[in-house]
PDB file of N, CA and C in Angstrom:
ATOM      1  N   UNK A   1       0.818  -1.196   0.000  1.00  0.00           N
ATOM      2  CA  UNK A   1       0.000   0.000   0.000  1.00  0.00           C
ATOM      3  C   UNK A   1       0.860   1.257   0.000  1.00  0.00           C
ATOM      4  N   UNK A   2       1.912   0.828  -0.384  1.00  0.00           N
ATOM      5  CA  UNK A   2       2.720   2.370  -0.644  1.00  0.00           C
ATOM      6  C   UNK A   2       2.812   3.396  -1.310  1.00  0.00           C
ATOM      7  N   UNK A   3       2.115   4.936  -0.970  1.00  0.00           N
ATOM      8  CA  UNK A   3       1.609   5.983  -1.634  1.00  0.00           C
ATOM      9  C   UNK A   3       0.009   5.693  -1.331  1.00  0.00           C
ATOM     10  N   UNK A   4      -0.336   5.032  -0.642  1.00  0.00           N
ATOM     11  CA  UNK A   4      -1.298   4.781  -0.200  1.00  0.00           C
ATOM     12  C   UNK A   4      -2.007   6.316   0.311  1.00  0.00           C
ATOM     13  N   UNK A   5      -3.366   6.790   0.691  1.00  0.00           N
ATOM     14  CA  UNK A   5      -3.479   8.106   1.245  1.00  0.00           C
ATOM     15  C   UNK A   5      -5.032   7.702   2.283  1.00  0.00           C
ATOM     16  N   UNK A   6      -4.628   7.847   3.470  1.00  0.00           N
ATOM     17  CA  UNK A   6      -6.029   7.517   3.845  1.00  0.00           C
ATOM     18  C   UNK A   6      -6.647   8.457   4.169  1.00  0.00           C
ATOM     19  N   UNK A   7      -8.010   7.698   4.223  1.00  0.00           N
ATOM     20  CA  UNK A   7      -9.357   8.499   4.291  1.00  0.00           C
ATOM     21  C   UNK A   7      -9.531   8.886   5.657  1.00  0.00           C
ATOM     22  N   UNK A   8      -9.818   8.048   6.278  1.00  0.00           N
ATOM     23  CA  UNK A   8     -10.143   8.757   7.859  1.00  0.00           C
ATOM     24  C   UNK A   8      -9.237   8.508   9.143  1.00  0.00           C
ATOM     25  N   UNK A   9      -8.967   9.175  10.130  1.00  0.00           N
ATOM     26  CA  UNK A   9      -8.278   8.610  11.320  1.00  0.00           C
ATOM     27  C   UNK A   9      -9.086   7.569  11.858  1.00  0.00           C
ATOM     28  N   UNK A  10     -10.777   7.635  11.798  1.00  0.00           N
ATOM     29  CA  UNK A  10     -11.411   7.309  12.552  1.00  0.00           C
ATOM     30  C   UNK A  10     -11.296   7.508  14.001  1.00  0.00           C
ATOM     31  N   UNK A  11     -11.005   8.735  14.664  1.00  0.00           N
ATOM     32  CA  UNK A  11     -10.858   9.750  15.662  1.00  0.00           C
ATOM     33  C   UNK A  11     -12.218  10.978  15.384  1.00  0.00           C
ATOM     34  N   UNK A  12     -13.045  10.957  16.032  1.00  0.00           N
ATOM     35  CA  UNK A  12     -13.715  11.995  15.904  1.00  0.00           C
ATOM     36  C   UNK A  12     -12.980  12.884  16.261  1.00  0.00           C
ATOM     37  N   UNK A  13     -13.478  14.347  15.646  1.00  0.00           N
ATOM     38  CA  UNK A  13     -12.707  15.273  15.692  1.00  0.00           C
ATOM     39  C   UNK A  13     -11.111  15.551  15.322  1.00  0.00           C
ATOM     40  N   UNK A  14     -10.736  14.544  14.512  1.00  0.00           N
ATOM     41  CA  UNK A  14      -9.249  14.626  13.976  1.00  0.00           C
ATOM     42  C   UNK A  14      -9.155  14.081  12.665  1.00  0.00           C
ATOM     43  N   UNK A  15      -9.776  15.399  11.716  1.00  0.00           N
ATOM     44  CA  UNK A  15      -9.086  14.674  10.326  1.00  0.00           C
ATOM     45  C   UNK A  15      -7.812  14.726   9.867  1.00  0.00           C
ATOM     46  N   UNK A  16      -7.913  13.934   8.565  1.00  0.00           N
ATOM     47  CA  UNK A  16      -6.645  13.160   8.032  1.00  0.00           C
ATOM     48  C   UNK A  16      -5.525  14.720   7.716  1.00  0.00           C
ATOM     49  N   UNK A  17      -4.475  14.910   7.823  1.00  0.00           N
ATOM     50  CA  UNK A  17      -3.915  15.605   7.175  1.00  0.00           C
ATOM     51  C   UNK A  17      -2.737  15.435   6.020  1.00  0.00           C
ATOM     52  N   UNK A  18      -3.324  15.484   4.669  1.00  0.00           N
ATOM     53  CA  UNK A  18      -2.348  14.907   4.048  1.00  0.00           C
ATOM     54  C   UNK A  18      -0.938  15.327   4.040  1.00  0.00           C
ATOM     55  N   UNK A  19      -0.380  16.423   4.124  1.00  0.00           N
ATOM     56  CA  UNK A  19       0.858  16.882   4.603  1.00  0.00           C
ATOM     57  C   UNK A  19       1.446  17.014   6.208  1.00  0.00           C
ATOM     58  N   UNK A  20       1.111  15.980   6.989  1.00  0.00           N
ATOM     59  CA  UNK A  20       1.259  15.726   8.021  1.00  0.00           C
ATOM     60  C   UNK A  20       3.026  15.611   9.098  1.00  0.00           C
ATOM     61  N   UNK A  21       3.623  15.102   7.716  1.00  0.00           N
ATOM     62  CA  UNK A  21       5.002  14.958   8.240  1.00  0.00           C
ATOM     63  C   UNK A  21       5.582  15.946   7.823  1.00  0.00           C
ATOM     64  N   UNK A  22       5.466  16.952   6.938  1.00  0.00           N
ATOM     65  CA  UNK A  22       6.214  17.797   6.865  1.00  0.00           C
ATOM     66  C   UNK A  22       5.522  18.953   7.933  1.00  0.00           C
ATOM     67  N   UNK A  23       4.334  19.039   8.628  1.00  0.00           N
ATOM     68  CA  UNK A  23       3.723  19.976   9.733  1.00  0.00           C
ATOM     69  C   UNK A  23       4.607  19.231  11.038  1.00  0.00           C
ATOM     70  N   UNK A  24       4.912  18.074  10.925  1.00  0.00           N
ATOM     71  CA  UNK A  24       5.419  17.332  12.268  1.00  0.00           C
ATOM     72  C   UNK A  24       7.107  17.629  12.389  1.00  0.00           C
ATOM     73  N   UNK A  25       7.660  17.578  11.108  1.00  0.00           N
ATOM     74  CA  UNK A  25       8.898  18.372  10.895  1.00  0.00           C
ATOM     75  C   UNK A  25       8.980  19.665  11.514  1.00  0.00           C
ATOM     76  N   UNK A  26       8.019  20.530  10.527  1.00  0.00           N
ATOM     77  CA  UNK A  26       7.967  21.894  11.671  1.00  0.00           C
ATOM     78  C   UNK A  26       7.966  22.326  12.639  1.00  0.00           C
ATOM     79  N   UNK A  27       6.836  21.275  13.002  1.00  0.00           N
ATOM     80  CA  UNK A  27       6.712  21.820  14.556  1.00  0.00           C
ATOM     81  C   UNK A  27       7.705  21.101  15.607  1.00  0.00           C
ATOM     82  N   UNK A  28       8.274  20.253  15.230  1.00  0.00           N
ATOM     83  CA  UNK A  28      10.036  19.682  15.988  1.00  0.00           C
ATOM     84  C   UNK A  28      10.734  21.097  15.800  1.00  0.00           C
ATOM     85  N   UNK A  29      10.869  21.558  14.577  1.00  0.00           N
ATOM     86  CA  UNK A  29      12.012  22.462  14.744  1.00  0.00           C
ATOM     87  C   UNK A  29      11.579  23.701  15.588  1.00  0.00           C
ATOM     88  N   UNK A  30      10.445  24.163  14.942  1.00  0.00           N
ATOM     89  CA  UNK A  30       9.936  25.484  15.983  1.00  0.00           C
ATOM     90  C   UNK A  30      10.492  24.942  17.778  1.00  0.00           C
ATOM     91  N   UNK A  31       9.640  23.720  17.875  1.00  0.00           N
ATOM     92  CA  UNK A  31       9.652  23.315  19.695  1.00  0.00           C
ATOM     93  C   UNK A  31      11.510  23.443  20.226  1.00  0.00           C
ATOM     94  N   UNK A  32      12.156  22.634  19.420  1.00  0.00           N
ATOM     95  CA  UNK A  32      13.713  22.861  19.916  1.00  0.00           C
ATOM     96  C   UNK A  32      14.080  24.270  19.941  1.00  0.00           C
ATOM     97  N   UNK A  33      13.749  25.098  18.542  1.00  0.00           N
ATOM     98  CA  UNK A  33      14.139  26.279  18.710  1.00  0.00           C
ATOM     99  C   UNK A  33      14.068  26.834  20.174  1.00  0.00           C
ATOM    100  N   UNK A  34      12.837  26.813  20.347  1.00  0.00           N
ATOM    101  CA  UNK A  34      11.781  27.526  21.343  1.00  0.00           C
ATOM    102  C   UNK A  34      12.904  27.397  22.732  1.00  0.00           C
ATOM    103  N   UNK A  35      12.832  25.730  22.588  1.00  0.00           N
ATOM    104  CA  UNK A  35      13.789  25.322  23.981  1.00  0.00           C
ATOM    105  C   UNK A  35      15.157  25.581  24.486  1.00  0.00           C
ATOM    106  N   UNK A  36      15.605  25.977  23.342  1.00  0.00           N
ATOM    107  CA  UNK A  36      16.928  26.592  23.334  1.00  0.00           C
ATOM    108  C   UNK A  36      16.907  27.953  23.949  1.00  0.00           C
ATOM    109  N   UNK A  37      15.504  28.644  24.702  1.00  0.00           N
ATOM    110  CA  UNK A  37      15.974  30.297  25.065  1.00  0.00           C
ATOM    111  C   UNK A  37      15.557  29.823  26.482  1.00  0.00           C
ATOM    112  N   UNK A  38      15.264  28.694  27.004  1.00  0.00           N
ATOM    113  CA  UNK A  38      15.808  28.289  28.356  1.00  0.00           C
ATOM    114  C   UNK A  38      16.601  28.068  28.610  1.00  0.00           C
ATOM    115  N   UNK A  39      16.836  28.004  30.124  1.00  0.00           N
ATOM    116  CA  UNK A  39      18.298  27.652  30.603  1.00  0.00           C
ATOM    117  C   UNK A  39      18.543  26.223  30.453  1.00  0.00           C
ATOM    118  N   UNK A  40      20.039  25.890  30.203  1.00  0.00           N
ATOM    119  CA  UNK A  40      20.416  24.412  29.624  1.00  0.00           C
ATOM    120  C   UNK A  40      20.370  23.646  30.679  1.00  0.00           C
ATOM    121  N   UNK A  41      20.623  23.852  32.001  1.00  0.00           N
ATOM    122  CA  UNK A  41      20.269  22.775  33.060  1.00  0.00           C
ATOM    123  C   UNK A  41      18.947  22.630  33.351  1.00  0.00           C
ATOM    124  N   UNK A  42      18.286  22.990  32.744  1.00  0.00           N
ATOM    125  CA  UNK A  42      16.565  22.644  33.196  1.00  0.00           C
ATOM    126  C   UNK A  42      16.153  20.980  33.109  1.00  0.00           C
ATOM    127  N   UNK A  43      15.727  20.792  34.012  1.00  0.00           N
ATOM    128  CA  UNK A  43      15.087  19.268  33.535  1.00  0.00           C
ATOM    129  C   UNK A  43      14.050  19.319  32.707  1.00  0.00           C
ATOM    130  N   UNK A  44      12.776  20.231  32.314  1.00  0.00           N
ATOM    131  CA  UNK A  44      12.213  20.459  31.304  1.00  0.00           C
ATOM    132  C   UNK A  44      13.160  20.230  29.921  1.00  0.00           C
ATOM    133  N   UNK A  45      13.881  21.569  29.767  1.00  0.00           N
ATOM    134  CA  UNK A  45      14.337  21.306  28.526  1.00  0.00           C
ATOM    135  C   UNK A  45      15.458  20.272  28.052  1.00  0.00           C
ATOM    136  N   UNK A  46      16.188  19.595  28.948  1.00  0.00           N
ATOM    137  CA  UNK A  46      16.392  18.511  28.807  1.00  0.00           C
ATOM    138  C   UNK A  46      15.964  17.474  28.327  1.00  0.00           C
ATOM    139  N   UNK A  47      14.907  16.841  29.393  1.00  0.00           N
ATOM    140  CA  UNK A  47      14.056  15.580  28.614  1.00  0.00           C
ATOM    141  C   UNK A  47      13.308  16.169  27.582  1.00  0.00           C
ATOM    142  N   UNK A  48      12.789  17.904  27.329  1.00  0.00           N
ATOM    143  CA  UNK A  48      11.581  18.058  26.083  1.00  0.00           C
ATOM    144  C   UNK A  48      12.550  18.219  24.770  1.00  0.00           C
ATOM    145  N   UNK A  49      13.542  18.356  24.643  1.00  0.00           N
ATOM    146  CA  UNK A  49      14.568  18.334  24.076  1.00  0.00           C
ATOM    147  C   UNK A  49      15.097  17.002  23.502  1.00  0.00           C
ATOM    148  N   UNK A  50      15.324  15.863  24.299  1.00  0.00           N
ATOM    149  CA  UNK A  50      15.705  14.995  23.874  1.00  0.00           C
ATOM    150  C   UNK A  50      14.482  14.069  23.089  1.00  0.00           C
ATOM    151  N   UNK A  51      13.434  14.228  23.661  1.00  0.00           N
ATOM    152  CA  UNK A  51      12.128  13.563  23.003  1.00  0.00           C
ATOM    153  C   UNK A  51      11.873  14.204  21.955  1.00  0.00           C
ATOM    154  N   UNK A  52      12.273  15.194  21.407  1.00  0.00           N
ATOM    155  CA  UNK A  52      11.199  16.262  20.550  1.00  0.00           C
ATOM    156  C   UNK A  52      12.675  15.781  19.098  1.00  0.00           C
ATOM    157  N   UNK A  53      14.072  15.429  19.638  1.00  0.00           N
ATOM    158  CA  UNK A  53      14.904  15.453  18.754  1.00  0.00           C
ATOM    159  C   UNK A  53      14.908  13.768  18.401  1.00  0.00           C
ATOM    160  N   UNK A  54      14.444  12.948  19.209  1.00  0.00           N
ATOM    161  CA  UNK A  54      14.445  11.513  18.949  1.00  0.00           C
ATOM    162  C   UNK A  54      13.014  11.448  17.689  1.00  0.00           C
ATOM    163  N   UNK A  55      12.236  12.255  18.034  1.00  0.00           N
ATOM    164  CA  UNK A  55      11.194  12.225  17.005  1.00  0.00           C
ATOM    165  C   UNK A  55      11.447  12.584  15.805  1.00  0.00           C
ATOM    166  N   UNK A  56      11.841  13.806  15.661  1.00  0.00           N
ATOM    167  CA  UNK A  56      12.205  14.618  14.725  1.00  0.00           C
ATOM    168  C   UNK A  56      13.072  13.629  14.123  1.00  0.00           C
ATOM    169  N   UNK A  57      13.984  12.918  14.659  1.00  0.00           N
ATOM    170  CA  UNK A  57      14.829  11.777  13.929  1.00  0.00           C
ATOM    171  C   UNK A  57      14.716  11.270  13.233  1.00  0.00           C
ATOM    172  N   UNK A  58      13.469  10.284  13.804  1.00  0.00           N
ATOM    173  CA  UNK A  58      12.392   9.256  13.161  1.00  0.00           C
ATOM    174  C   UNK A  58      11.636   9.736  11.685  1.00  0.00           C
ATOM    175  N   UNK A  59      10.873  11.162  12.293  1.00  0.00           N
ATOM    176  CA  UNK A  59      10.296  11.400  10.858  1.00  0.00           C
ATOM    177  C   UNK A  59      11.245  11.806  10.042  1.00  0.00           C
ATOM    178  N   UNK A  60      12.464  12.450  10.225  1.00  0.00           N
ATOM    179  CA  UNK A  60      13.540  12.480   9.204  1.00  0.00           C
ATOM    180  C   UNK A  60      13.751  11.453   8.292  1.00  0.00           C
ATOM    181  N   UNK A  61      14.229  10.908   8.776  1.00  0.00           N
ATOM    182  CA  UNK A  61      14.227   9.091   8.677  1.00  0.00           C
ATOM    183  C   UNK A  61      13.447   8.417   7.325  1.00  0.00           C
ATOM    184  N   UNK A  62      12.280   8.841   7.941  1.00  0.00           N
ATOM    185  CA  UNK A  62      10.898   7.783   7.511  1.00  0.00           C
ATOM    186  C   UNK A  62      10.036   8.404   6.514  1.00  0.00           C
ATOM    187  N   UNK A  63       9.661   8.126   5.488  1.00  0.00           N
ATOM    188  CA  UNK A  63       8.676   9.134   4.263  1.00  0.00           C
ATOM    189  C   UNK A  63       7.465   8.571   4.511  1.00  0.00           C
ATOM    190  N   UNK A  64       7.242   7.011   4.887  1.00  0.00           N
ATOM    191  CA  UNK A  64       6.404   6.695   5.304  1.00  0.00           C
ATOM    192  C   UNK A  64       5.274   7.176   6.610  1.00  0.00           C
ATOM    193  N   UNK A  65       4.351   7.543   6.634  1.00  0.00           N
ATOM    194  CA  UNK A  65       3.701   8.071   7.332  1.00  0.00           C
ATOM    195  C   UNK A  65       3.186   6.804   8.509  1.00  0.00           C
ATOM    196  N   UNK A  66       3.037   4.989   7.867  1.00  0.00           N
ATOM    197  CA  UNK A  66       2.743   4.042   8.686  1.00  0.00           C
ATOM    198  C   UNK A  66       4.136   3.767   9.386  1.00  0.00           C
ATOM    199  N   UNK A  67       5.248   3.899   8.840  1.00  0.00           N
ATOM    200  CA  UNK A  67       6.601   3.753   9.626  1.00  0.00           C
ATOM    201  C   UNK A  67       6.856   4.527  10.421  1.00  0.00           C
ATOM    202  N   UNK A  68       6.456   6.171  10.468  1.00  0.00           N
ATOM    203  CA  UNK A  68       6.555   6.890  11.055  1.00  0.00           C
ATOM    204  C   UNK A  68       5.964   6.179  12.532  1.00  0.00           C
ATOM    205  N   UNK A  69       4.871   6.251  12.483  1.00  0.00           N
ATOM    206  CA  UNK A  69       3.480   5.705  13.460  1.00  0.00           C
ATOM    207  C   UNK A  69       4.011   4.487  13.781  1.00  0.00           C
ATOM    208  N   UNK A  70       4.295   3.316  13.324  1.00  0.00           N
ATOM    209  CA  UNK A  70       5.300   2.329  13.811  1.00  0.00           C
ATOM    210  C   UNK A  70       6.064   2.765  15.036  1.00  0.00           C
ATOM    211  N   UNK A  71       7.271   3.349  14.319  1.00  0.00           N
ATOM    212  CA  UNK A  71       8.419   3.507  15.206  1.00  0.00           C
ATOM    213  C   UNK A  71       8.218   4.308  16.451  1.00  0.00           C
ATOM    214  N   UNK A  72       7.273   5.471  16.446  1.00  0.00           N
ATOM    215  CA  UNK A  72       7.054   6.173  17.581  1.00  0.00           C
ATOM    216  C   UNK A  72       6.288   5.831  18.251  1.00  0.00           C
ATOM    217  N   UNK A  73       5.439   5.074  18.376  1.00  0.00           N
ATOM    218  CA  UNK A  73       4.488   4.293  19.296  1.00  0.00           C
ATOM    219  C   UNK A  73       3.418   5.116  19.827  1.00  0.00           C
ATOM    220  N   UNK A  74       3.586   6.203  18.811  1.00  0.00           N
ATOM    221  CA  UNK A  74       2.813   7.007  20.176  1.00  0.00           C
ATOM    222  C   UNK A  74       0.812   7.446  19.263  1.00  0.00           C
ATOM    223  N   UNK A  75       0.427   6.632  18.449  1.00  0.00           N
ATOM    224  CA  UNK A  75      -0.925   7.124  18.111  1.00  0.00           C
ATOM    225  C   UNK A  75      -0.582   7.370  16.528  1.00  0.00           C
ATOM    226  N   UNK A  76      -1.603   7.916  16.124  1.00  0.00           N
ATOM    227  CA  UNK A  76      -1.507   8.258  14.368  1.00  0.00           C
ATOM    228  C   UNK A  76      -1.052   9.434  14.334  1.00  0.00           C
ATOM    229  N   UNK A  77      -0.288   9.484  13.266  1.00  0.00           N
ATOM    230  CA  UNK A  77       0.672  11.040  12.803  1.00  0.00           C
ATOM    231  C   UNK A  77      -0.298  12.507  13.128  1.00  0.00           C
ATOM    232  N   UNK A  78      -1.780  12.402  13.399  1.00  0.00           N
ATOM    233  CA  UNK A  78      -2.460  13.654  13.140  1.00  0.00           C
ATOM    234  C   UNK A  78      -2.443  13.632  15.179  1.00  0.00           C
ATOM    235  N   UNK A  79      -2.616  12.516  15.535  1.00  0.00           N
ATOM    236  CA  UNK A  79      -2.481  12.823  17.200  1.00  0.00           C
ATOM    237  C   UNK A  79      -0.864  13.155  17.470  1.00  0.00           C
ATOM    238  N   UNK A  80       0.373  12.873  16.683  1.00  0.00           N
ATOM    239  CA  UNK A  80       1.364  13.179  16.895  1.00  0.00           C
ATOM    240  C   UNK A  80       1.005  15.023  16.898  1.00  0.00           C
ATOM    241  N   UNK A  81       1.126  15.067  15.765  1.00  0.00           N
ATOM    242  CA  UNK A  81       0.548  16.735  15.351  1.00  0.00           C
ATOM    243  C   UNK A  81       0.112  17.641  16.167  1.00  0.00           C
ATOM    244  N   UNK A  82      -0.733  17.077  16.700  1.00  0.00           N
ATOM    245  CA  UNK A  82      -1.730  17.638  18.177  1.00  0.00           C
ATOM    246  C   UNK A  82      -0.833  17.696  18.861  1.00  0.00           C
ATOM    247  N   UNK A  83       0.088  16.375  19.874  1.00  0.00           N
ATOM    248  CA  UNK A  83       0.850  16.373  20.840  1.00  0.00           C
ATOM    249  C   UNK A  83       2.043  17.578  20.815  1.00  0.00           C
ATOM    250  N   UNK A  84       2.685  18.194  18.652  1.00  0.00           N
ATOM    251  CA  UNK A  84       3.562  18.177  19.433  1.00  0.00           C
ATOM    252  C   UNK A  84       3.117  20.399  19.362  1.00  0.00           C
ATOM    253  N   UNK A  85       2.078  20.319  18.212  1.00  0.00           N
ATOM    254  CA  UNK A  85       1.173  21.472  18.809  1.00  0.00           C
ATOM    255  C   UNK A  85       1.653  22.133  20.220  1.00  0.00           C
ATOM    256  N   UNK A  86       0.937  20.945  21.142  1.00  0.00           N
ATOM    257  CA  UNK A  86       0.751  21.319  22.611  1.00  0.00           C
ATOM    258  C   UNK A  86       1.846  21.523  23.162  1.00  0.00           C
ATOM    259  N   UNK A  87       2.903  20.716  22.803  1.00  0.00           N
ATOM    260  CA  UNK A  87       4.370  20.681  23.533  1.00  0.00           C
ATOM    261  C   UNK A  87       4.879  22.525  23.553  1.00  0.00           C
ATOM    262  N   UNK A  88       4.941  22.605  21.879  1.00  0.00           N
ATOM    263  CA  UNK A  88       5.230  23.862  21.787  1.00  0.00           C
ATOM    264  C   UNK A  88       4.578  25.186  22.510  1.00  0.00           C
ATOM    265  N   UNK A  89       3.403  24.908  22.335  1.00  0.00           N
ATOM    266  CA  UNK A  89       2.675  25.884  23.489  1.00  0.00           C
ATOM    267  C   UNK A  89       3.024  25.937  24.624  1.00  0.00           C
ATOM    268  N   UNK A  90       3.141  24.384  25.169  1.00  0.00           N
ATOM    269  CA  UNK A  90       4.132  24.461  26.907  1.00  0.00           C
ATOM    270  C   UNK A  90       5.391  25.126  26.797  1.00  0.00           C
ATOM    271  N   UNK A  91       5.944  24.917  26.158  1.00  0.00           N
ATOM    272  CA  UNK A  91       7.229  25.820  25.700  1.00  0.00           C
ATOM    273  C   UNK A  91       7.207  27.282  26.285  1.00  0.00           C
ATOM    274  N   UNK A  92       6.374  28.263  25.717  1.00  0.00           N
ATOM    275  CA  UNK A  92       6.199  29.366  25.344  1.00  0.00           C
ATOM    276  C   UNK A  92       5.594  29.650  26.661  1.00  0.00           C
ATOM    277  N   UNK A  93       4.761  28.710  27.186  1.00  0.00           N
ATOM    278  CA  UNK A  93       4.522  29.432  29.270  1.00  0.00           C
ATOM    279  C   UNK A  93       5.543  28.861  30.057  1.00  0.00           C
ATOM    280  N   UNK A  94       6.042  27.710  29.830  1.00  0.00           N
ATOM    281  CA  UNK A  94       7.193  27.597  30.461  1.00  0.00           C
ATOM    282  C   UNK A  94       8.034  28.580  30.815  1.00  0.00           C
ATOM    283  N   UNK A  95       8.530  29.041  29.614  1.00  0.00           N
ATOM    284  CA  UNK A  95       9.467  30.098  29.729  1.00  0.00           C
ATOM    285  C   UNK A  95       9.062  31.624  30.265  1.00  0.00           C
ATOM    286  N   UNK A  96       7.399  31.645  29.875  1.00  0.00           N
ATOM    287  CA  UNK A  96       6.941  32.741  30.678  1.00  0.00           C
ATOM    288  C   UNK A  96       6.776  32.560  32.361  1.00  0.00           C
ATOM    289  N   UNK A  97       6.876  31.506  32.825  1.00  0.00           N
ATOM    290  CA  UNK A  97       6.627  30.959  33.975  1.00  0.00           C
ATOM    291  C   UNK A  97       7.735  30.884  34.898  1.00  0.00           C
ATOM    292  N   UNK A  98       9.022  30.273  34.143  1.00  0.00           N
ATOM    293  CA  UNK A  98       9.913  30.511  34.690  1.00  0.00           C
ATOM    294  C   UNK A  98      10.297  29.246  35.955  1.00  0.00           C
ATOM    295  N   UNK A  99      10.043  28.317  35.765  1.00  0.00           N
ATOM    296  CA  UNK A  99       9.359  27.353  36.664  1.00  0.00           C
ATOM    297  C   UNK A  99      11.101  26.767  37.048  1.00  0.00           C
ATOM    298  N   UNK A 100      11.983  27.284  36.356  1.00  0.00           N
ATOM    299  CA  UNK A 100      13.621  26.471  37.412  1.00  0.00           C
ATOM    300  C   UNK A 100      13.820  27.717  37.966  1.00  0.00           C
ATOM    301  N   UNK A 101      13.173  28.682  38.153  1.00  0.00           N
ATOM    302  CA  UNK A 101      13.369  29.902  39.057  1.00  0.00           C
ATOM    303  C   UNK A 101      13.481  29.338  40.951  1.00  0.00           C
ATOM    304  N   UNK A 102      14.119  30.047  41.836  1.00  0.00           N
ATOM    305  CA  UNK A 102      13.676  29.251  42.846  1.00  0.00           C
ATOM    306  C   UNK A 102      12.203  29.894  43.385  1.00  0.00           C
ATOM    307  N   UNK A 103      11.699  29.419  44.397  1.00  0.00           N
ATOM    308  CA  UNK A 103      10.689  29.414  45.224  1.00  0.00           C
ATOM    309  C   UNK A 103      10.691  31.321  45.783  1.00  0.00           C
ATOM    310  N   UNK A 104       9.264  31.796  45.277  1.00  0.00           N
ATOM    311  CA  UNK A 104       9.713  33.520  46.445  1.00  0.00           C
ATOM    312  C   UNK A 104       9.547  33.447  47.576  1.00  0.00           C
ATOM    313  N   UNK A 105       9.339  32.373  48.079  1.00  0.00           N
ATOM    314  CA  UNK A 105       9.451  32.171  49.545  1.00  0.00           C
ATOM    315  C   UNK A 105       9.726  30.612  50.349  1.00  0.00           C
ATOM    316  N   UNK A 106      10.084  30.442  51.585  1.00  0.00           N
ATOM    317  CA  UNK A 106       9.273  28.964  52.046  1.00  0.00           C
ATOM    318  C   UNK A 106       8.453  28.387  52.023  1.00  0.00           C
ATOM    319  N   UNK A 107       8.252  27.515  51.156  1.00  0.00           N
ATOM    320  CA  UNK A 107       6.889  26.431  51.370  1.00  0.00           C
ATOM    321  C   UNK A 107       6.220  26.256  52.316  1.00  0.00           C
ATOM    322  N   UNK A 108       4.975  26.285  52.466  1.00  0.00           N
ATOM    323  CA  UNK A 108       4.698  25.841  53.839  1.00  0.00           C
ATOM    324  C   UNK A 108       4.701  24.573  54.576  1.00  0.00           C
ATOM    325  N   UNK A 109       5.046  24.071  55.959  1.00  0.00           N
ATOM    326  CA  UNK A 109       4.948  22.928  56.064  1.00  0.00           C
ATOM    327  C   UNK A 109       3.921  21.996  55.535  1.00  0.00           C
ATOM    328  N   UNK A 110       4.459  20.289  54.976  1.00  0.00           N
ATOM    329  CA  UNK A 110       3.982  19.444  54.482  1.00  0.00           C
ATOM    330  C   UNK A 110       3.161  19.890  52.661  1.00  0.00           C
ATOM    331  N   UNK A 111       3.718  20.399  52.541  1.00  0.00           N
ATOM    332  CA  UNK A 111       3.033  21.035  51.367  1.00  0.00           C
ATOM    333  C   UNK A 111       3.555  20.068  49.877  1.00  0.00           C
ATOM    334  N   UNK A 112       4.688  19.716  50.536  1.00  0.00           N
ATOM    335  CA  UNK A 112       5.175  18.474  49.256  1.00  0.00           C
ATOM    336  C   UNK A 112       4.695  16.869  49.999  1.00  0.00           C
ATOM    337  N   UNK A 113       3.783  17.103  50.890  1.00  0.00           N
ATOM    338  CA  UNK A 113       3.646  15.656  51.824  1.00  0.00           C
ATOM    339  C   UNK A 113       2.497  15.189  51.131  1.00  0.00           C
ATOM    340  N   UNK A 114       2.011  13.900  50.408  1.00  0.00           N
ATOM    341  CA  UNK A 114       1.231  13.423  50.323  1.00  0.00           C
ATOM    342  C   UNK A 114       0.664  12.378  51.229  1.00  0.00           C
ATOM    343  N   UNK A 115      -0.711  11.882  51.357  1.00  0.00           N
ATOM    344  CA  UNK A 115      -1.554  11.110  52.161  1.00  0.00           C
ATOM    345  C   UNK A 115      -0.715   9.537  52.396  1.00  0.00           C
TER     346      UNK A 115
END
């Protein structure tokens, strides 16, 4: 079925996008960009960094859109799309957020204590 083009995700609310890997390309590069104007010891941009470049790999890689979806395990190329959408958006409050900043004050007791 190669050059194959399908019809539906069968996902309500998520149609097919036929240029899908080259939007999934994009939005890898935008997200690294993005991650690069944080600070490099962050554990955010660390692991979102290393996931976002292991992907980006893959679809490099792969022209196939079912190989793609294979190898990443993670849903059909249009829920990739979505995911990495969202990533990038976390990006952009992250950095407005500031979240490896320290604490403006003491925590209050037990406040990291769960039940």
């Amino acid at each position: 079925m190669a050059g194959s083009i399908k019809k539906t995700t069968r996902l309500v609310g998520i149609e097919v996008l036929p240029q899908a890997r080259e939007v999934l390309c994009s939005l890898y590069a935008k997200t690294l960009s993005a991650l690069s104007r944080l600070p490099e010891g962050t554990v955010y941009r660390k692991n979102t960094e290393r996931l976002t470049q292991q992907r980006l790999n893959v679809v490099q890689e792969e022209f196939s859109v079912e190989k793609i979806e294979k190898r990443l395990g993670s849903g059909q190329i249009e829920e990739l799309v979505d995911q990495a959408e969202r990533e990038l958006s976390l990006v952009t409050k992250m950095e407005e957020w500031k979240s490896w900043e320290p604490l403006l004050g003491e925590p209050p007791d037990n406040q990291w204590k769960w039940p």
